[in-house]
Protein backbone atom coordinates (compact mmCIF):
# COMPACT_ATOMS: atom_id res chain seq x y z
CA UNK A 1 3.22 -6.25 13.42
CA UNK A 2 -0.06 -6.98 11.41
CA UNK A 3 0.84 -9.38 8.11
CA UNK A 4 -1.31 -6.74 6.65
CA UNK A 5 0.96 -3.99 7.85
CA UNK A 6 4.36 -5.93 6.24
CA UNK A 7 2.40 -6.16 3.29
CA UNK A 8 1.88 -2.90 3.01
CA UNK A 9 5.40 -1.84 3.52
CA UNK A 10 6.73 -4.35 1.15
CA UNK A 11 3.99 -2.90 -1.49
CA UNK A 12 5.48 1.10 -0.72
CA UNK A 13 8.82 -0.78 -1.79
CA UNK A 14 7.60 -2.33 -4.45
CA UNK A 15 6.20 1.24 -6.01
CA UNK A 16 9.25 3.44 -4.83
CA UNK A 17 11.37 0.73 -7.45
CA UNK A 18 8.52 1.28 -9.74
CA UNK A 19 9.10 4.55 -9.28
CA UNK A 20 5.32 5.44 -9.05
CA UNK A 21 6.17 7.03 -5.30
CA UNK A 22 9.63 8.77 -4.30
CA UNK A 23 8.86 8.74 -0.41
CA UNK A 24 6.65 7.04 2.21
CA UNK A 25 4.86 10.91 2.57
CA UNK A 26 3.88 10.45 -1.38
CA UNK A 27 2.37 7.17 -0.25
CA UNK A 28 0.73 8.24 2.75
CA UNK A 29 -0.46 11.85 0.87
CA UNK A 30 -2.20 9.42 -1.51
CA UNK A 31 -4.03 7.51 0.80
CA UNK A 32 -5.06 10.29 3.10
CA UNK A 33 -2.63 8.94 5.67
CA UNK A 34 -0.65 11.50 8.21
CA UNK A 35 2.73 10.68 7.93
CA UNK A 36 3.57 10.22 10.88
CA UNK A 37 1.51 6.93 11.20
CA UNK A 38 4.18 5.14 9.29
CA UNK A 39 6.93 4.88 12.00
CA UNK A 40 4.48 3.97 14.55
CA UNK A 41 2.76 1.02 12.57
CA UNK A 42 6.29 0.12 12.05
CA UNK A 43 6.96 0.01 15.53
CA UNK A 44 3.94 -1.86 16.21
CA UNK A 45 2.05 0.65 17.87
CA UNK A 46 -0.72 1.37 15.56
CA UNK A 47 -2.26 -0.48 11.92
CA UNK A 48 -3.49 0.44 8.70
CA UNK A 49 -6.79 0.42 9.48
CA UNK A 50 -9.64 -0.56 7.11
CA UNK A 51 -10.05 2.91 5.89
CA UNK A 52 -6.54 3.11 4.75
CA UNK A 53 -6.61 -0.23 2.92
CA UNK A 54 -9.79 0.46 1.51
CA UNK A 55 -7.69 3.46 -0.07
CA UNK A 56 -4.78 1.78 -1.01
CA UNK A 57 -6.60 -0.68 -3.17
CA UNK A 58 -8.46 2.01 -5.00
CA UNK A 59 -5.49 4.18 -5.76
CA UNK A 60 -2.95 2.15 -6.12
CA UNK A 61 -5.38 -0.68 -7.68
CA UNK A 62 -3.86 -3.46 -4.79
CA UNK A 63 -5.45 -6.73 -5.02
CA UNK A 64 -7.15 -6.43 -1.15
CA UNK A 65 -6.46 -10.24 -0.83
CA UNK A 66 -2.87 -9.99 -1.40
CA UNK A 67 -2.77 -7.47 1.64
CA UNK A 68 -4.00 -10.69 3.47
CA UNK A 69 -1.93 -13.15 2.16
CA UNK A 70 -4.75 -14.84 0.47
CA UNK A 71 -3.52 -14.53 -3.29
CA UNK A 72 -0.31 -13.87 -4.48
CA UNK A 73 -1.27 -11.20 -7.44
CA UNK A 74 -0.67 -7.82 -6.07
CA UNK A 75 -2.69 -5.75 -8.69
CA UNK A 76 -5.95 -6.61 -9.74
CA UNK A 77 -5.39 -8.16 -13.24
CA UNK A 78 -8.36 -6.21 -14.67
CA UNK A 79 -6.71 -3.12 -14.25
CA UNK A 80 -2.83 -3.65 -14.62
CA UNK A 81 -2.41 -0.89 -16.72
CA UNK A 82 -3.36 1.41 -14.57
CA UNK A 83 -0.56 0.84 -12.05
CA UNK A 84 1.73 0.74 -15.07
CA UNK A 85 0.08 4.48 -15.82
CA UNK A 86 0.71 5.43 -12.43
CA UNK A 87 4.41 5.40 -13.36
């Protein structure tokens, strides 16, 4: 599995205790994502691909870099409120 992808599932954990999502299909609804995709990126079959990051960083207002493991903020501090909105 993609760093990228682990990201991304520790980031739908990270909102599910923030309680901006309930369920990986909330997440996936959001980012124009079938749901099915998620078991089969978690088996390692398929990726995010750019389109769905691309997504996730406008919606959910994710730091791109972080999804990288380049910096360690997850939310772009510009808009922090926003996530906290989300909510």
């Amino acid at each position: 599995m993609y760093q990228s992808d682990m990201k991304i599932f520790e980031l739908i954990e990270l909102l599910k205790s923030l309680g901006i999502i309930r369920f990986d299909a909330d997440f996936c609804r959001k980012i124009e994502m079938p749901k099915q995709s998620i078991p089969r990126i978690r088996q390692g079959k398929a990726h995010f691909t750019a389109e769905h990051i691309s997504n996730i960083c406008k919606v959910y207002n994710v730091n791109a870099n972080w999804i990288f493991g380049i910096e360690k903020n997850i939310f772009n501090p510009s808009q922090v409120n926003t996530v906290k909105e989300l909510a």
